[in-house]
N, C-alpha and C. Protein backbone atom coordinates (compact mmCIF):
# COMPACT_ATOMS: atom_id res chain seq x y z
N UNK A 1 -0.92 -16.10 12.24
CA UNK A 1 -0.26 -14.95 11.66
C UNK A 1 -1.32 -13.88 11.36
N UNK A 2 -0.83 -12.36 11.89
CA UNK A 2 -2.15 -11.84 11.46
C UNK A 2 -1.77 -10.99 10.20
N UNK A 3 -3.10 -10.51 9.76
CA UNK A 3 -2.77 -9.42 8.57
C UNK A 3 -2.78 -8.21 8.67
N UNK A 4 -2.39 -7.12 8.26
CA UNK A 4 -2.63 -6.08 8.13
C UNK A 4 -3.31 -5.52 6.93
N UNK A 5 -4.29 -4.83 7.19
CA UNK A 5 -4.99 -3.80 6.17
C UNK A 5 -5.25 -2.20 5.83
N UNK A 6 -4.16 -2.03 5.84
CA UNK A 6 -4.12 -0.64 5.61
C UNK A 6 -5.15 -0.30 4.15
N UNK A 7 -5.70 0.79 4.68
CA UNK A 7 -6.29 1.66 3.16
C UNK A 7 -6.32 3.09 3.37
N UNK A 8 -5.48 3.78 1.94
CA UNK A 8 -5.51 5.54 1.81
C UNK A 8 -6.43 5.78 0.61
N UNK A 9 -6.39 7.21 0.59
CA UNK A 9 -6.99 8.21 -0.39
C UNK A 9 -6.53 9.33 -0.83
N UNK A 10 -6.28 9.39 -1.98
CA UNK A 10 -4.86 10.69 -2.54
C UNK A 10 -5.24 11.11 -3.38
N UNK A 11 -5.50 12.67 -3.41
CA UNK A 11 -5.31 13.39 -5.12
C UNK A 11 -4.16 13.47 -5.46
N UNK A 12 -3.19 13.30 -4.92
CA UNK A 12 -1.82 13.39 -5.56
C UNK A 12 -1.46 12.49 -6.86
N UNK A 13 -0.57 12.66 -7.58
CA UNK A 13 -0.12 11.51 -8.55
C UNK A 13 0.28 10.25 -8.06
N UNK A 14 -0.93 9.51 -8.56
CA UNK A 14 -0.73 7.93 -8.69
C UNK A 14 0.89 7.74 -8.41
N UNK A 15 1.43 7.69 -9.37
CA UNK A 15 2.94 7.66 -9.11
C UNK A 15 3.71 7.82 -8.37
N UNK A 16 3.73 8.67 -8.44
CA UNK A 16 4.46 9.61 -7.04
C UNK A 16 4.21 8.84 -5.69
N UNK A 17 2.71 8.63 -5.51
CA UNK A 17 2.12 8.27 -3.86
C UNK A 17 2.39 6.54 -4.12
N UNK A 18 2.37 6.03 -4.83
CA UNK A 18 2.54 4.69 -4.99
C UNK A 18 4.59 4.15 -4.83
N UNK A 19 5.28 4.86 -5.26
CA UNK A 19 6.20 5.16 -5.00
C UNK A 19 6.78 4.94 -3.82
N UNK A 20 6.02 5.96 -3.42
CA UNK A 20 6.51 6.77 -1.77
C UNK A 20 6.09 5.36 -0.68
N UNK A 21 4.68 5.09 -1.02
CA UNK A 21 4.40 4.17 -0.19
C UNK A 21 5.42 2.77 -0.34
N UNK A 22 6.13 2.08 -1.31
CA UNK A 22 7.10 1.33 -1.24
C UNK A 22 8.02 2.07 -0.58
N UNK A 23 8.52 2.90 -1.09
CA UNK A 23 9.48 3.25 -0.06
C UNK A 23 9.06 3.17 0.99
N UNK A 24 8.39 3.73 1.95
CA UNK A 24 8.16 3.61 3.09
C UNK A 24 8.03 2.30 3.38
N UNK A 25 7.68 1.13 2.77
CA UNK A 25 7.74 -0.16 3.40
C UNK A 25 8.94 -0.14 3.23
N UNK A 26 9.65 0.08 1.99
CA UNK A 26 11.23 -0.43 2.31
C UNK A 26 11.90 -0.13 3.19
N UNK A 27 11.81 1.07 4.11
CA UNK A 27 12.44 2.04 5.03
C UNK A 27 11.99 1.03 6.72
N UNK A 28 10.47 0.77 6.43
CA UNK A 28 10.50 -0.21 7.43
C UNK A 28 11.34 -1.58 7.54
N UNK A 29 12.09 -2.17 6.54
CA UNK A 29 12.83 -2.97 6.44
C UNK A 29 11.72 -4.47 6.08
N UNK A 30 10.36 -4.11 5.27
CA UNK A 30 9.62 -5.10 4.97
C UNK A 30 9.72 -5.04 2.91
N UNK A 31 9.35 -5.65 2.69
CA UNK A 31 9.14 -5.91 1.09
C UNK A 31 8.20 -5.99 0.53
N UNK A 32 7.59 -5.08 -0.91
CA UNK A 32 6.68 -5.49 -1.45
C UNK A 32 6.64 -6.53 -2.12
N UNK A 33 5.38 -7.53 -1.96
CA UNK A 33 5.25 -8.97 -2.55
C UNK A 33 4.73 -9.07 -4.03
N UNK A 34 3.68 -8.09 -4.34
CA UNK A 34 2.73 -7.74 -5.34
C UNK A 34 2.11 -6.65 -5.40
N UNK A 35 2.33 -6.28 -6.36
CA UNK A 35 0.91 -4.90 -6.28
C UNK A 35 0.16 -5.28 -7.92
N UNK A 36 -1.24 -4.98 -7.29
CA UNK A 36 -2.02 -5.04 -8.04
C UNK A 36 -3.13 -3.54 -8.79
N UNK A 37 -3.10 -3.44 -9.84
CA UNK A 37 -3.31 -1.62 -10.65
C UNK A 37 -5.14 -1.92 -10.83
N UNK A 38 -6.06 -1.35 -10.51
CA UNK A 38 -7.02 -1.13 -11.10
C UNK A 38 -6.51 -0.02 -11.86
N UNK A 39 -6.89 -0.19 -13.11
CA UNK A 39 -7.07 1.45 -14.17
C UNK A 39 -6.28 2.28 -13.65
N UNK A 40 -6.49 3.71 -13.51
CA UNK A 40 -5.92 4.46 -12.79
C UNK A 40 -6.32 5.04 -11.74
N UNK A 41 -7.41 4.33 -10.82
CA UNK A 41 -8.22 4.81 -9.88
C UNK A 41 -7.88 4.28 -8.78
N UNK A 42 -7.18 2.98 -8.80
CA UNK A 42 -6.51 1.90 -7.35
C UNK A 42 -5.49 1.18 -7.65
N UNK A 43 -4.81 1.03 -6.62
CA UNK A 43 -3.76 -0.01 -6.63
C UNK A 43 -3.84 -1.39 -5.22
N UNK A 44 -3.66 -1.98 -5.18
CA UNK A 44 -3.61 -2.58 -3.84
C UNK A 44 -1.81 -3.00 -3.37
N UNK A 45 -1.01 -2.76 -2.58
CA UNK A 45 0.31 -3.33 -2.76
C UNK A 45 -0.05 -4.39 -1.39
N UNK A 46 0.43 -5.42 -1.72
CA UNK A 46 0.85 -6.71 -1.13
C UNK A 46 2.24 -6.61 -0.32
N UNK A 47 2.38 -6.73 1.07
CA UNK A 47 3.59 -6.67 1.50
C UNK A 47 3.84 -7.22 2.94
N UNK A 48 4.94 -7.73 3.18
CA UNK A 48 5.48 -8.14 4.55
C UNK A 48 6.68 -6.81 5.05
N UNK A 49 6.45 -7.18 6.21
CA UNK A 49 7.13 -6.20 7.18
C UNK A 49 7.58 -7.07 9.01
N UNK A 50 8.62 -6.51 8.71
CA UNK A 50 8.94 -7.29 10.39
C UNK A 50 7.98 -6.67 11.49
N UNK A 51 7.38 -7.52 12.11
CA UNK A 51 6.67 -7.13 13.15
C UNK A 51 6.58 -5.62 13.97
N UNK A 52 8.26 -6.11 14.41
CA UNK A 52 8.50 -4.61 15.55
C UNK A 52 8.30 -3.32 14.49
N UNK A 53 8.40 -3.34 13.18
CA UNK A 53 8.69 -2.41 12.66
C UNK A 53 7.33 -1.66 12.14
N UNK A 54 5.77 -2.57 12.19
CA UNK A 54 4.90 -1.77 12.53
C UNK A 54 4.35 -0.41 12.46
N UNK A 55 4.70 -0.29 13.81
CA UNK A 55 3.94 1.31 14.10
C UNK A 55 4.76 2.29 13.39
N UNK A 56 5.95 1.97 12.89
CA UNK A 56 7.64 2.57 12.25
C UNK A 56 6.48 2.89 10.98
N UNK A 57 6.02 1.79 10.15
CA UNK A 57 5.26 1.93 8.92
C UNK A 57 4.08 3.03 8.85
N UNK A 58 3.37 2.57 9.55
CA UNK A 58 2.35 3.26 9.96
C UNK A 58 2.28 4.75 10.22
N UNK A 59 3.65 5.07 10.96
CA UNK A 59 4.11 6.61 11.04
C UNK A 59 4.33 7.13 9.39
N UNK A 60 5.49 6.43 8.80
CA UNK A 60 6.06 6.68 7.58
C UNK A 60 4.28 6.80 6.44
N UNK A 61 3.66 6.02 6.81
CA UNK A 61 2.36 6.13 5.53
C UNK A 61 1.85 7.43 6.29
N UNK A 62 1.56 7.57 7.31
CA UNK A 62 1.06 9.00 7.86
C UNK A 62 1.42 10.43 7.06
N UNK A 63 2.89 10.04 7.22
CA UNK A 63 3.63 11.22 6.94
C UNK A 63 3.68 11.53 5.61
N UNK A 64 2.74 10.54 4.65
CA UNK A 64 2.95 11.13 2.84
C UNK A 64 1.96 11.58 3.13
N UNK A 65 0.76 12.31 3.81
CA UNK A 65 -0.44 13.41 3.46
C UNK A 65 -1.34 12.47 2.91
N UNK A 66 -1.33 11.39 3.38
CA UNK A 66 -2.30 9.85 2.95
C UNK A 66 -3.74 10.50 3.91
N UNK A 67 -5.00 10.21 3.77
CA UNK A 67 -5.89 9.92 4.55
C UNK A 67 -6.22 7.92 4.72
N UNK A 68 -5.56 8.06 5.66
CA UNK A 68 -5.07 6.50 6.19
C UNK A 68 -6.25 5.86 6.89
N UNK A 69 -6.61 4.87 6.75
CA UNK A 69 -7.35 3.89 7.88
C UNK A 69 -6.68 2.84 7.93
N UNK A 70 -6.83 2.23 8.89
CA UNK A 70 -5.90 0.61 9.23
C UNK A 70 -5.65 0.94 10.60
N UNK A 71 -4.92 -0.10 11.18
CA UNK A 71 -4.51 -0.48 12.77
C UNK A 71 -4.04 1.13 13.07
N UNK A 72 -5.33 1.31 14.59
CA UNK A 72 -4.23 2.32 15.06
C UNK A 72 -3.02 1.94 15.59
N UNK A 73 -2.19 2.96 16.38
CA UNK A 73 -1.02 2.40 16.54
C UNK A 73 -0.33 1.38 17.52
N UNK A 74 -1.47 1.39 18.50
CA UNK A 74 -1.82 0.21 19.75
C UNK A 74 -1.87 -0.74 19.27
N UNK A 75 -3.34 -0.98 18.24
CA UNK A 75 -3.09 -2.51 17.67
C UNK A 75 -2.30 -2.42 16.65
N UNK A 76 -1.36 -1.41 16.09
CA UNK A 76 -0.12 -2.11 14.94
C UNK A 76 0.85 -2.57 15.66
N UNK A 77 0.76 -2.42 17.22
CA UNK A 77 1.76 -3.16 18.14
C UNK A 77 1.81 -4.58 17.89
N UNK A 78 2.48 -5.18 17.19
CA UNK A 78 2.61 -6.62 17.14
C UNK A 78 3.81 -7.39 17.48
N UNK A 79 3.81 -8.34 17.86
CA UNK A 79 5.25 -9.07 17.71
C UNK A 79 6.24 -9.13 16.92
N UNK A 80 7.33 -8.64 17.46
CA UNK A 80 8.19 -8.50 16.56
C UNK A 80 9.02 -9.81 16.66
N UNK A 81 8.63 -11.17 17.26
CA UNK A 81 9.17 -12.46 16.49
C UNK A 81 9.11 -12.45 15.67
N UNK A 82 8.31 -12.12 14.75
CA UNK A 82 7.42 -12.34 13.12
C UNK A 82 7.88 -11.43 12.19
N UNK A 83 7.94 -11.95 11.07
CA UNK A 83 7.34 -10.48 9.59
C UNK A 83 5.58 -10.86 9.75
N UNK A 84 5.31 -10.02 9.20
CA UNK A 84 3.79 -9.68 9.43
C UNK A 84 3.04 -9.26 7.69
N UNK A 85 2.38 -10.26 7.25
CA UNK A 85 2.27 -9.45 5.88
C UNK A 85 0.70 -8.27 6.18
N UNK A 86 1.03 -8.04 5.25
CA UNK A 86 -0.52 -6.38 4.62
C UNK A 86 -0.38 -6.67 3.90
N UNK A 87 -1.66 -5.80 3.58
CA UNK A 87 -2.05 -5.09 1.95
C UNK A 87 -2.50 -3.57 2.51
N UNK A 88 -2.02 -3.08 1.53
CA UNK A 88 -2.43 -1.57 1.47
C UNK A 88 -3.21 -0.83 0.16
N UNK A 89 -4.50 -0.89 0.37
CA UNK A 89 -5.41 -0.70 -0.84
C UNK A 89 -5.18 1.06 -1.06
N UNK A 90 -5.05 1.72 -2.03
CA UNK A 90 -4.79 3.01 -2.58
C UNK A 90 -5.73 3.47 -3.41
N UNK A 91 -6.88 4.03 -3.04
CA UNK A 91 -7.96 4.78 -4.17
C UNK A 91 -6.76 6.29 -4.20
N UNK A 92 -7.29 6.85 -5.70
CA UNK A 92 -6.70 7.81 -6.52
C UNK A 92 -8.04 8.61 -6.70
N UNK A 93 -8.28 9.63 -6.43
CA UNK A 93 -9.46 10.74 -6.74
C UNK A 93 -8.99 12.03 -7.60
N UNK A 94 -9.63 11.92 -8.34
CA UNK A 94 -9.08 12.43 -9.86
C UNK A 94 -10.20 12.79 -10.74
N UNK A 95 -9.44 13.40 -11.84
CA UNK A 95 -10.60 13.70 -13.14
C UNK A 95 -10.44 13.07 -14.36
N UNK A 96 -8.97 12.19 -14.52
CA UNK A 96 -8.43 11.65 -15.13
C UNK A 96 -9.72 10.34 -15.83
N UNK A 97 -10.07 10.57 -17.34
CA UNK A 97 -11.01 9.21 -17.69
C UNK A 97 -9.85 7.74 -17.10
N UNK A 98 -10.93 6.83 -17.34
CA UNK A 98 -9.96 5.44 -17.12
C UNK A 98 -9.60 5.03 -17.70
N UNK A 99 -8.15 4.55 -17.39
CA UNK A 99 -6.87 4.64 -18.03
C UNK A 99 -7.47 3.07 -18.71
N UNK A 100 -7.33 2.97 -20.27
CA UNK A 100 -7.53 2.05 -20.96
C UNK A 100 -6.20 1.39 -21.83
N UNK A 101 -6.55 -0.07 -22.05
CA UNK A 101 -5.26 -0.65 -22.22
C UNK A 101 -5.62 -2.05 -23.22
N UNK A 102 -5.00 -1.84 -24.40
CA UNK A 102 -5.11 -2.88 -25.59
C UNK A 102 -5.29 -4.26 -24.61
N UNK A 103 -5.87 -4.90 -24.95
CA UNK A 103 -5.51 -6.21 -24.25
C UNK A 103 -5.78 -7.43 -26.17
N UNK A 104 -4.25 -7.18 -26.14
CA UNK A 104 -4.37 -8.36 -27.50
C UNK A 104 -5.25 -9.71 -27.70
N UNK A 105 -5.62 -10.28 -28.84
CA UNK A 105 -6.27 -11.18 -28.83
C UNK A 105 -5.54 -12.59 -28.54
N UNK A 106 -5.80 -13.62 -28.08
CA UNK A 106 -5.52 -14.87 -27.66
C UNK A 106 -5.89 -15.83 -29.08
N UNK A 107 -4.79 -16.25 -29.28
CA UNK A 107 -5.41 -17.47 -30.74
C UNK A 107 -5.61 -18.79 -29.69
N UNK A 108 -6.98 -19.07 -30.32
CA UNK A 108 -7.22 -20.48 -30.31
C UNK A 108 -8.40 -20.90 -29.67
């Protein structure tokens, strides 16, 4: 089974582009599995996608104004017997300090 590794770079709002990019997997007809938040500087989302639907993804991440690396669209040609999982790592470039967060104490 292979993987996919997509990675972008956005001044846009975290939100917003993190968003968009589920959608766009959802639109490919794949699912996010996990996403994981650094601070407010990265995210990584975890996801499967049906094979044929691919280069479909790959267009759709294009088209949010992402600066994209990952499979060009030759090798996002994959089999579409399969879902196919990724990850799609998301740096955020910003002026924003890092986003800090109580982390309560643990008894014992």
């Amino acid at each position: 089974m292979r993987l996919l590794r997509f990675s972008a770079v956005s001044r846009a709002d975290r939100h917003v582009v993190t968003d968009a990019c589920k959608e766009a997997i959802g639109a490919s007809g794949g699912w996010v599995d996990d996403a994981l938040f650094y601070s407010n500087k990265a995210v990584t989302l975890r996801f499967t996608v049906p094979g044929a639907a691919v280069p479909a993804l790959r267009d759709r991440l294009e088209a949010l104004d992402l600066r994209l690396d990952g499979p060009t669209p030759e090798e996002a040609a994959v089999s579409a017997a399969a879902d196919v999982p990724g990850t799609l790592a998301l740096t955020f470039v910003h002026d924003e300090p890092d986003l800090r967060r109580d982390i309560p104490a643990v008894p014992g």
